[in-house]
Protein backbone atom coordinates (compact mmCIF):
# COMPACT_ATOMS: atom_id res chain seq x y z
CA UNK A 1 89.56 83.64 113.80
CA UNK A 2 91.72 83.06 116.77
CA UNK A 3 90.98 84.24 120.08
CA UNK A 4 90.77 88.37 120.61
CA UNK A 5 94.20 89.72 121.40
CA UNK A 6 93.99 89.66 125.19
CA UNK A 7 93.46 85.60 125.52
CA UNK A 8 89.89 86.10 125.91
CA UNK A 9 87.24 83.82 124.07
CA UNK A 10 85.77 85.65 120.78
CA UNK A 11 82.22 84.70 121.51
CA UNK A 12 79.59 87.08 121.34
CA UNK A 13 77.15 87.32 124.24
CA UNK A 14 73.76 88.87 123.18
CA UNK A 15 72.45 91.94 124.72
CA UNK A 16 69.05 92.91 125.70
CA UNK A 17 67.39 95.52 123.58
CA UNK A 18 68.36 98.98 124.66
CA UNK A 19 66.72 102.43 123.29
CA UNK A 20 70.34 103.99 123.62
CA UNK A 21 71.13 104.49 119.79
CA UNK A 22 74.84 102.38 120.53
CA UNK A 23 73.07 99.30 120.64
CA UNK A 24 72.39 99.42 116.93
CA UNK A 25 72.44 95.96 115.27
CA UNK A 26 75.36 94.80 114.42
CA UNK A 27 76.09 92.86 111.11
CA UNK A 28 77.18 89.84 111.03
CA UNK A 29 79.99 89.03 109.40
CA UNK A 30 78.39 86.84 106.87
CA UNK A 31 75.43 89.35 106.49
CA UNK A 32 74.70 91.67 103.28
CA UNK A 33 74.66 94.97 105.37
CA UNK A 34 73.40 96.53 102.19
CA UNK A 35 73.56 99.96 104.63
CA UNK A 36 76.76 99.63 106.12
CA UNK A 37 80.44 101.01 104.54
CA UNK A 38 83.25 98.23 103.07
CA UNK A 39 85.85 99.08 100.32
CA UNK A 40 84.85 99.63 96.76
CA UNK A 41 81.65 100.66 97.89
CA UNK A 42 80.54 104.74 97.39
CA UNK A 43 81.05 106.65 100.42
CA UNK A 44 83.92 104.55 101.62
CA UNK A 45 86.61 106.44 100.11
CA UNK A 46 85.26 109.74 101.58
CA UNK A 47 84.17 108.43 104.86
CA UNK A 48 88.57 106.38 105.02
CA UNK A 49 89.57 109.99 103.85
CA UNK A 50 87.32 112.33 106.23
CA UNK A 51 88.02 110.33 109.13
CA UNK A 52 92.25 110.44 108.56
CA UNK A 53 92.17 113.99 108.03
CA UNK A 54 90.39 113.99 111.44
CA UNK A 55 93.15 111.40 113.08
CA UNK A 56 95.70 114.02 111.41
CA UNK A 57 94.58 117.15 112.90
CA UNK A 58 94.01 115.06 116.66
CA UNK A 59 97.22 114.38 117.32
CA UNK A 60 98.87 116.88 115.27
CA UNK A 61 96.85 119.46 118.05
CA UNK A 62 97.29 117.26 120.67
CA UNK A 63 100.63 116.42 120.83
CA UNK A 64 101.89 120.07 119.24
CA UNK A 65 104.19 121.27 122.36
CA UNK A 66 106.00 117.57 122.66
CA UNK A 67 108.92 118.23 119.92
CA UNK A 68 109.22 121.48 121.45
CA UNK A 69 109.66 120.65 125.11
CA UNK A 70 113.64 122.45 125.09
CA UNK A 71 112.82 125.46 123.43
CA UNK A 72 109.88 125.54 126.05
CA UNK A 73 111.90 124.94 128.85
CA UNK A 74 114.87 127.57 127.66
CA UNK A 75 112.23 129.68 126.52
CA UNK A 76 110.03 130.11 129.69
CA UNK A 77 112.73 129.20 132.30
CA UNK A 78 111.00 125.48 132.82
CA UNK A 79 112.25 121.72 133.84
CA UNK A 80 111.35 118.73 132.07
CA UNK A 81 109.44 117.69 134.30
CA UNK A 82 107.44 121.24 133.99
CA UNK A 83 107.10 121.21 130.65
CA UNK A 84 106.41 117.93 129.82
CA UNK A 85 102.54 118.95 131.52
CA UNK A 86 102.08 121.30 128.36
CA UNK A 87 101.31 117.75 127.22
CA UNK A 88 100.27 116.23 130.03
CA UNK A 89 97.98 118.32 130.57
CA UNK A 90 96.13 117.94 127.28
CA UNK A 91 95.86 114.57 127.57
CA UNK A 92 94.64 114.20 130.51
CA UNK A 93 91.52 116.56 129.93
CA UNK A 94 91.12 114.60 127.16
CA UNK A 95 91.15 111.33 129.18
CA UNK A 96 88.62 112.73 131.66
CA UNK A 97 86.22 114.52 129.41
CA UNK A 98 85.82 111.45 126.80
CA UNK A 99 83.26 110.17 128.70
CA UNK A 100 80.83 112.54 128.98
CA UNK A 101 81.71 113.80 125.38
CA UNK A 102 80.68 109.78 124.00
CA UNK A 103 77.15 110.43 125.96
CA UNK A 104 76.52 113.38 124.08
CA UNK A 105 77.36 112.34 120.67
CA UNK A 106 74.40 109.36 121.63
CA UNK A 107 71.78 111.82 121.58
CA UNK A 108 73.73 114.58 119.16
CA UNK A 109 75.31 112.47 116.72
CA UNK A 110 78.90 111.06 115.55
CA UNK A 111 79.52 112.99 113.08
CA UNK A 112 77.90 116.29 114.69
CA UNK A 113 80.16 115.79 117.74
CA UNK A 114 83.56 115.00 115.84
CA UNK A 115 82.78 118.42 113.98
CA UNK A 116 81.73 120.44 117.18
CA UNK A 117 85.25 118.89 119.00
CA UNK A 118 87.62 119.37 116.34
CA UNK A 119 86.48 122.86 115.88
CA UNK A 120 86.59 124.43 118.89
CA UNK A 121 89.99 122.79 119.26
CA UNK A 122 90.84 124.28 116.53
CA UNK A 123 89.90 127.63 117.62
CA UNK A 124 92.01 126.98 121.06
CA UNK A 125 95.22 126.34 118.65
CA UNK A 126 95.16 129.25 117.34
CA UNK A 127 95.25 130.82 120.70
CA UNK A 128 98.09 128.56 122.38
CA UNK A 129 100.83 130.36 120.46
CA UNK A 130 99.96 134.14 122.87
CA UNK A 131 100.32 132.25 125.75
CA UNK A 132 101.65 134.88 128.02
CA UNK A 133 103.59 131.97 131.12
CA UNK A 134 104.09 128.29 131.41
CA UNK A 135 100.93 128.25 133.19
CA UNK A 136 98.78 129.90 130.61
CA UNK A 137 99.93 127.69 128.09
CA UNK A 138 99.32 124.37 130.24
CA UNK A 139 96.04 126.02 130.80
CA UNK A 140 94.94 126.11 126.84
CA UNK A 141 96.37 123.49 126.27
CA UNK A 142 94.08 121.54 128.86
CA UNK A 143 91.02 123.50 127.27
CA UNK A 144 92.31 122.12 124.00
CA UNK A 145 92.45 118.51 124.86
CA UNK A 146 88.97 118.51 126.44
CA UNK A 147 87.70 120.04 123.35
CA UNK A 148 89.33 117.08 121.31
CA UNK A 149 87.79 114.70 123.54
CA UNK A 150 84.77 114.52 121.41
CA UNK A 151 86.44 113.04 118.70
CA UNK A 152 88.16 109.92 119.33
CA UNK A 153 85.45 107.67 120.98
CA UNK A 154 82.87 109.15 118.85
CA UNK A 155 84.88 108.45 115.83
CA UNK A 156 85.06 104.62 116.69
CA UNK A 157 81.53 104.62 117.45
CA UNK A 158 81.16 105.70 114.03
CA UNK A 159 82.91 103.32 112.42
CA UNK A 160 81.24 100.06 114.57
CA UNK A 161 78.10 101.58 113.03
CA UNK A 162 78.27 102.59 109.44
CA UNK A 163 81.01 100.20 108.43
CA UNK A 164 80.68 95.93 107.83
CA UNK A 165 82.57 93.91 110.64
CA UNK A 166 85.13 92.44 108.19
CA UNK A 167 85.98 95.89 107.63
CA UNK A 168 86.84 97.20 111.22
CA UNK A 169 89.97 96.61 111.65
CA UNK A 170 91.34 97.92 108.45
CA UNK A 171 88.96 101.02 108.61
CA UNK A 172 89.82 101.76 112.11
CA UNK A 173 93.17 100.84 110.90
CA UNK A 174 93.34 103.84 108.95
CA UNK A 175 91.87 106.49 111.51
CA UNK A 176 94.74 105.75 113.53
CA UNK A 177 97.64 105.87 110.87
CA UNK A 178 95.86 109.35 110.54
CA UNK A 179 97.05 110.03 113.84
CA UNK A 180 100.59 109.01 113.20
CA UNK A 181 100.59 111.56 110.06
CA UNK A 182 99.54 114.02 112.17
CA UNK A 183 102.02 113.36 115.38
CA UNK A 184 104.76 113.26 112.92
CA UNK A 185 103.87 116.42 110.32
CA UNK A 186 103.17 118.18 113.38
CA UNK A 187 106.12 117.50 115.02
CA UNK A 188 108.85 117.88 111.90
CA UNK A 189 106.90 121.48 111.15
CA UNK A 190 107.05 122.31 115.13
CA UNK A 191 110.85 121.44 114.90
CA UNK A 192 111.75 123.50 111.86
CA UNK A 193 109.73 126.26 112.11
CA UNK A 194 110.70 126.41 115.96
CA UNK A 195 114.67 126.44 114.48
CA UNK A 196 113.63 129.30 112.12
CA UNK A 197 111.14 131.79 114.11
CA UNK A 198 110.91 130.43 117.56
CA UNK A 199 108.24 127.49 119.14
CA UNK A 200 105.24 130.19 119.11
CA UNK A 201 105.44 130.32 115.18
CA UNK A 202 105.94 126.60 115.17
CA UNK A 203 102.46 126.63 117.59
CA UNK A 204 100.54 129.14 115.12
CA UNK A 205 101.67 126.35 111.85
CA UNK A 206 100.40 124.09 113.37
CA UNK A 207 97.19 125.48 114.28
CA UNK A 208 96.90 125.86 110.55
CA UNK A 209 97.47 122.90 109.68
CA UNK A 210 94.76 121.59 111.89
CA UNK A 211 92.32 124.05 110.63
CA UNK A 212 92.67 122.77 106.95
CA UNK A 213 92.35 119.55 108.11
CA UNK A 214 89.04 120.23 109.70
CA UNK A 215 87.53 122.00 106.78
CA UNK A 216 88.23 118.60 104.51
CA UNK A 217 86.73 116.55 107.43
CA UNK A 218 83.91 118.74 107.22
CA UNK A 219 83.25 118.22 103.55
CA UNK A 220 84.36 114.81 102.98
CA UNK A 221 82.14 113.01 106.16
CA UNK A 222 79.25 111.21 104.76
CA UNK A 223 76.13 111.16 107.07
CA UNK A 224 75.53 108.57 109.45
CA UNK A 225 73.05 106.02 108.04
CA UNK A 226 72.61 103.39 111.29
CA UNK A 227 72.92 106.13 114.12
CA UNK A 228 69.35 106.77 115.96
CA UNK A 229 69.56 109.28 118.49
CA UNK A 230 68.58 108.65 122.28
CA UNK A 231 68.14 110.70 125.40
CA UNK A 232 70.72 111.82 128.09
CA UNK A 233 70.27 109.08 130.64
CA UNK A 234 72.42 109.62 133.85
CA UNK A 235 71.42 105.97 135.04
CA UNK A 236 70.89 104.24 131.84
CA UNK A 237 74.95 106.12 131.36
CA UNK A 238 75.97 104.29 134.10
CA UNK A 239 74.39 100.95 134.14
CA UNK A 240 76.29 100.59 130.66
CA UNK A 241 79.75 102.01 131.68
CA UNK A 242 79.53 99.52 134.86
CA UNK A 243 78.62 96.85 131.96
CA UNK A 244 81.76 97.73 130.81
CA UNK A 245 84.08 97.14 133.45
CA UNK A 246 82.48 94.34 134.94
CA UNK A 247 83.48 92.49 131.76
CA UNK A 248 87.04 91.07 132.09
CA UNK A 249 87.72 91.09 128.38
CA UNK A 250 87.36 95.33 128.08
CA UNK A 251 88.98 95.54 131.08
CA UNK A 252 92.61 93.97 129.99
CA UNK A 253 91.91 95.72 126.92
CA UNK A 254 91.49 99.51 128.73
CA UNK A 255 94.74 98.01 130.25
CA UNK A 256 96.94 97.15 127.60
CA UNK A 257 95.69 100.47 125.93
CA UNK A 258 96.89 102.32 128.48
CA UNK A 259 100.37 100.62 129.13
CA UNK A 260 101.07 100.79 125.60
CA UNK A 261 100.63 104.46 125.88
CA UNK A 262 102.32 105.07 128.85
CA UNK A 263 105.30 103.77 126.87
CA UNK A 264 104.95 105.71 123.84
CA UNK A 265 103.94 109.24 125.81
CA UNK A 266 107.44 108.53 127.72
CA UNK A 267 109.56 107.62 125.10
CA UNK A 268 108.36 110.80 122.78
CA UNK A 269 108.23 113.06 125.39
CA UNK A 270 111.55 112.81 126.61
CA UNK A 271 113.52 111.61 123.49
CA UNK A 272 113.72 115.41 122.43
CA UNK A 273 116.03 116.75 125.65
CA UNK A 274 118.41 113.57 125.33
CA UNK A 275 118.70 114.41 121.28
CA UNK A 276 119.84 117.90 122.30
CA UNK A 277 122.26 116.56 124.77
CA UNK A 278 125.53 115.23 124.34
CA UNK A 279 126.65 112.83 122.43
CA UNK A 280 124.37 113.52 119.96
CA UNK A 281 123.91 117.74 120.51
CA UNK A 282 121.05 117.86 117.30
CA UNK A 283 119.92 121.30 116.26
CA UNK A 284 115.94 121.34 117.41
CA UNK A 285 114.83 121.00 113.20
CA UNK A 286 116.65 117.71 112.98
CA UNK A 287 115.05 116.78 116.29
CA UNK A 288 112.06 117.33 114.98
CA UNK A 289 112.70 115.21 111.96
CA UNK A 290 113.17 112.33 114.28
CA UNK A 291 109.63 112.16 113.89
CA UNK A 292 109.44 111.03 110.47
CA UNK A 293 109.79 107.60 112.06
CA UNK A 294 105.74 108.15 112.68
CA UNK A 295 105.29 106.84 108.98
CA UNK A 296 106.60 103.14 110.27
CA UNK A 297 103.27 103.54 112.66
CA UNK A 298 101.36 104.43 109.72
CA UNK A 299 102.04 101.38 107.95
CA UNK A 300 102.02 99.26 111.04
CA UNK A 301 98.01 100.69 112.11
CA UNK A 302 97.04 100.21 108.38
CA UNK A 303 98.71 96.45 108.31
CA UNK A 304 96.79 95.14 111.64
CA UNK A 305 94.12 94.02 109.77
CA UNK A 306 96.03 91.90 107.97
CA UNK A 307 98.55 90.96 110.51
CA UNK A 308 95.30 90.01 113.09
CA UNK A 309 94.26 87.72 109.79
CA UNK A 310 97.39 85.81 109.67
CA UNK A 311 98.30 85.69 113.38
CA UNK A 312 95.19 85.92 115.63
CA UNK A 313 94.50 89.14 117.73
CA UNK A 314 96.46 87.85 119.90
CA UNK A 315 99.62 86.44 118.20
CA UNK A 316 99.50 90.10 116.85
CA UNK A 317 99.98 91.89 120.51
CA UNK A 318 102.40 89.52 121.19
CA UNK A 319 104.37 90.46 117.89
CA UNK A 320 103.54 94.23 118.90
CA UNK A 321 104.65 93.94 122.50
CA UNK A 322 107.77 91.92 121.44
CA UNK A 323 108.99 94.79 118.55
CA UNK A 324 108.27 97.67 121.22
CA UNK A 325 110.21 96.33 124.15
CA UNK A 326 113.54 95.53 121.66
CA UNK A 327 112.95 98.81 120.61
CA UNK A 328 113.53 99.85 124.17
CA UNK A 329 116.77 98.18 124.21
CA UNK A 330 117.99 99.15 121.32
CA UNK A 331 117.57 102.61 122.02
CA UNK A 332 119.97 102.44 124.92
CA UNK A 333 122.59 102.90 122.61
CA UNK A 334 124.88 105.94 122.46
CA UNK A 335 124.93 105.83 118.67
CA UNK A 336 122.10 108.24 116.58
CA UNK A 337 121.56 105.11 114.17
CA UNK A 338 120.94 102.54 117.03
CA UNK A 339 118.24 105.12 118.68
CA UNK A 340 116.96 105.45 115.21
CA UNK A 341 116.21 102.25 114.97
CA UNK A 342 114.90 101.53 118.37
CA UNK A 343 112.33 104.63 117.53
CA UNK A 344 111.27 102.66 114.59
CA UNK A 345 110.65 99.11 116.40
CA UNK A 346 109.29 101.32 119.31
CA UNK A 347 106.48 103.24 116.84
CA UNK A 348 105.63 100.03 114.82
CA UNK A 349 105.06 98.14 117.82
CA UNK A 350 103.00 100.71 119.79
CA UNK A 351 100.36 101.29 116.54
CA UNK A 352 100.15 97.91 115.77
CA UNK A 353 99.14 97.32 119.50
CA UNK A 354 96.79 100.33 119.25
CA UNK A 355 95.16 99.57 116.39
CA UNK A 356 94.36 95.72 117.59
CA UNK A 357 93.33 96.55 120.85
CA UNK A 358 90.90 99.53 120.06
CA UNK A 359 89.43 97.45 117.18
CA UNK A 360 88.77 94.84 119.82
CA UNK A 361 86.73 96.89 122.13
CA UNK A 362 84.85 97.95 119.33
CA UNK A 363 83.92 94.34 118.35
CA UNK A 364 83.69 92.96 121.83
CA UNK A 365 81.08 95.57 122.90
CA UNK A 366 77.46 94.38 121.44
CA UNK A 367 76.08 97.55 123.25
CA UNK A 368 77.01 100.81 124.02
CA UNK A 369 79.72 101.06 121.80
CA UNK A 370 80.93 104.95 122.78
CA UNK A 371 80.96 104.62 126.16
CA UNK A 372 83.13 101.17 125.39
CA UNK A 373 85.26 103.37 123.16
CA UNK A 374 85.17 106.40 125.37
CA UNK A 375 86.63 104.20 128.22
CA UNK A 376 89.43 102.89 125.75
CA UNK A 377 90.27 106.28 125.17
CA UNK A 378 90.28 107.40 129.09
CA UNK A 379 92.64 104.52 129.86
CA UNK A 380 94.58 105.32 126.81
CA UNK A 381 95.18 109.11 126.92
CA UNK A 382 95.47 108.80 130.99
CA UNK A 383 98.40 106.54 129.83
CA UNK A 384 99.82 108.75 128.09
CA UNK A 385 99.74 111.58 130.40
CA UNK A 386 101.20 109.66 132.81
CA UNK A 387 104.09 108.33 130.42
CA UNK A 388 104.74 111.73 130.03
CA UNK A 389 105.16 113.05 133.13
CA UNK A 390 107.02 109.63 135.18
CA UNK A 391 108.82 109.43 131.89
CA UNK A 392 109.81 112.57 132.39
CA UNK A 393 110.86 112.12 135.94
CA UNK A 394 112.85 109.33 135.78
CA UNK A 395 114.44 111.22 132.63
CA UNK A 396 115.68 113.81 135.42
CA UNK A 397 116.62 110.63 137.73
CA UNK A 398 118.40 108.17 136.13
CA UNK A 399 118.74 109.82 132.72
CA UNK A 400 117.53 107.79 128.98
CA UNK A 401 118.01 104.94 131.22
CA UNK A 402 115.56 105.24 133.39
CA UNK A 403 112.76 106.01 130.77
CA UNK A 404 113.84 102.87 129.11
CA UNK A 405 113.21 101.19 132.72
CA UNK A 406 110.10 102.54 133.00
CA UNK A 407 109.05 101.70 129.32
CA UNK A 408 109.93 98.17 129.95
CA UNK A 409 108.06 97.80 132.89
CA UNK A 410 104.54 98.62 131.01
CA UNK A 411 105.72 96.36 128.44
CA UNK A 412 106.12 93.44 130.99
CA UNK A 413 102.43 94.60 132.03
CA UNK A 414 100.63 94.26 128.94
CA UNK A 415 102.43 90.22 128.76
CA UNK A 416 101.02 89.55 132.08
CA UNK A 417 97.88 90.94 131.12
CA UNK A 418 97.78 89.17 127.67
CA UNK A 419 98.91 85.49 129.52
CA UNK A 420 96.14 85.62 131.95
CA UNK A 421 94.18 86.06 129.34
CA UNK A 422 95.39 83.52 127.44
CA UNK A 423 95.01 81.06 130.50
CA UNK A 424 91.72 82.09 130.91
CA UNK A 425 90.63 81.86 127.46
CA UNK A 426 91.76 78.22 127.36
CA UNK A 427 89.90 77.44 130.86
CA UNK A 428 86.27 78.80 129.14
CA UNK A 429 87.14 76.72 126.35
CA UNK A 430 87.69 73.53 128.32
CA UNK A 431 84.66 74.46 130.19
CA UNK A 432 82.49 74.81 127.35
CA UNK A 433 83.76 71.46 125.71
CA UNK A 434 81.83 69.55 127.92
CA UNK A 435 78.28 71.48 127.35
CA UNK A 436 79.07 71.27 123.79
CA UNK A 437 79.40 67.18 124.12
CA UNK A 438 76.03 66.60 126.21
CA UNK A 439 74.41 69.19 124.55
CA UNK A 440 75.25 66.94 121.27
């Protein structure tokens, strides 16, 4: 396989033995791994299944009030800018409580910790809808995405351990085309419903929705057969998370992670108030149908897989960085069919990206796998609340325009991120060359 996306050499450097449960062996990708998950084998139906349902009710919770943003703002007397932290606000809890949330699914469990997280979110859902203010409601919904912090890195952790290497992508593949179901069910019901009986009915459906979602999560999970738990280590916590970022491959990736995000958290975030505007002046259930657009990310997240076999991890962020910045573009156009469009390249080239990058940490970490996903996740979600928020402002500034500007600058981030890497990729493999020779 070619080099990983960001340029960096695929070798695997091997890791001292830690107690910490997220140093489980890994299996090669050659091995039997009689224990571990791959398709056509029992339990990984259920496991593909439990795990989207999960990805479904995330961002279906998570990004609940984005669709609604206008009727918020008209609602509860609000800017863009003001409402946009109803989401902004979720995320970011989420990107600073992921963290601590992957240490204590190493000594509670994966799958006990997804359960614990999506249910108490669940609980604060059903709440969000009686927010009295604007500040109540950012307050939930901060509550809301701390609670769902649990889930995420804990989920990829999962899948590094119960499922065969060969598998990864594709698996992980299909957690996160959960999460486009959900950001785009959630948002069409938001925008209807919202149309119908106002966005605190559209709040309470979705709510719902998650809940059902969590009960077939629940039932569906099977139990985790390489997890072993450890002990809440304070040092030993940070020893591996400095690991982490001392090691320049996870670091681009936690980058590009993040930039892709802050794209995607601007564009959706703000596409909603220029919809409603003229030219276009969309009733708030067809803006919400925008959203059906999601289902290109679902097939792009479950295609990286194969598009990471055929091109490299890296030729496939450079195909995924290329489709979301003429997406950009495109979208500058004053015609509904041009911005459809430019949503589509924009969503296939933002899941794609996910879905190679995330799978990347989880391969390139040999130990410690949450905290390696948990900082993926930080850097992620922190991208996306601060897409939301600057996308948001320069919404109010220059208008689409300027959200397009800033879009395209975190595109031209993740290429110079993904060069260097290149670059240096090619330098370690000139310097290892040599070795190789005399060692010969």
């Amino acid at each position: 396989m070619p080099p990983a996306s960001t340029g960096a050499s695929t070798l695997t450097v091997a890791a001292s033995p830690q107690p910490s449960p997220a140093a489980a062996p890994v299996a090669t990708a050659g091995s039997a791994a009689p224990d571990r998950l791959e398709p056509g084998r029992p339990g990984y139906r259920r496991m593909s299944f439990a795990l989207f349902a999960a990805g479904v009710a995330t961002f279906a919770l998570l990004y609940s009030t984005q669709a609604l943003l206008p009727a918020v703002s008209a609602s509860l007397g609000a800017t863009a800018g003001q409402a946009s932290w109803t989401v902004s606000a979720a995320t970011g809890a989420l990107a600073l409580c992921v963290l601590p949330m992957s240490a204590l699914s190493e000594r509670f469990g994966r799958r006990q910790m997804m359960t614990a997280s999506l249910t108490v979110a669940v609980l604060v859902g059903l709440l969000v809808p009686f927010a009295p203010s604007l500040g109540w409601l950012i307050a939930l919904r901060a509550v809301q995405g701390a609670a769902l912090a649990g889930l995420p890195a804990s989920a990829m952790a999962y899948l590094a351990e119960e499922v065969r290497p060969k598998a990864l992508v594709a698996a992980i593949g299909l957690f996160v085309a959960g999460n486009s179901i959900g950001g785009m069910s959630g948002r069409i019901l938001t925008g209807w419903i919202a149309q119908l009986w106002g966005w605190r009915a559209a709040l309470g459906a979705v709510g719902l929705l998650a809940a059902a979602c969590a009960v077939v999560f629940h039932f569906m999970i099977p139990r985790a057969r390489n997890f072993t738990p450890g002990t809440l280590n304070p040092k030993a916590l940070a020893k591996t998370v400095g690991g982490h970022l001392a090691d320049p491959l996870l670091r681009r990736l936690y980058a590009i992670g993040a930039l892709f995000m802050t794209v995607f958290g601007a564009v959706y975030t703000v596409i909603g108030y220029r919809l409603v505007e003229a030219p276009f002046n969309l009733p708030q259930g067809v803006v919400g149908s925008i959203f059906l657009v999601y289902l290109v990310g679902t097939v792009s997240s479950a295609a990286a897989g194969r598009l990471v076999a055929r091109l490299g991890r890296r030729g496939a962020l450079y195909l995924a960085v290329s489709t979301t910045a003429a997406g950009l573009l495109l979208s500058l156009a004053d015609q509904l069919a041009a911005v459809l469009l430019g949503l589509v390249l924009i969503t296939a080239g933002f899941f794609a990206g996910h879905a190679v990058a995330s799978s990347s940490v989880s391969r390139t970490a040999t130990k410690g796998r949450a905290q390696a996903s948990a900082l993926y996740q930080s850097a992620y979600y922190l991208g996306s609340s601060a897409g939301g928020t600057l996308g948001a402002v320069a919404f109010h500034a220059g208008g689409w325009a300027g959200t397009v500007s800033l879009g395209l600058l975190a595109v031209l981030g993740v290429v110079s991120i993904t060069l260097y890497g290149t670059r240096a990729a090619r330098a370690e493999r000139r310097r290892l060359v040599p070795v190789a020779s005399v060692q010969n």
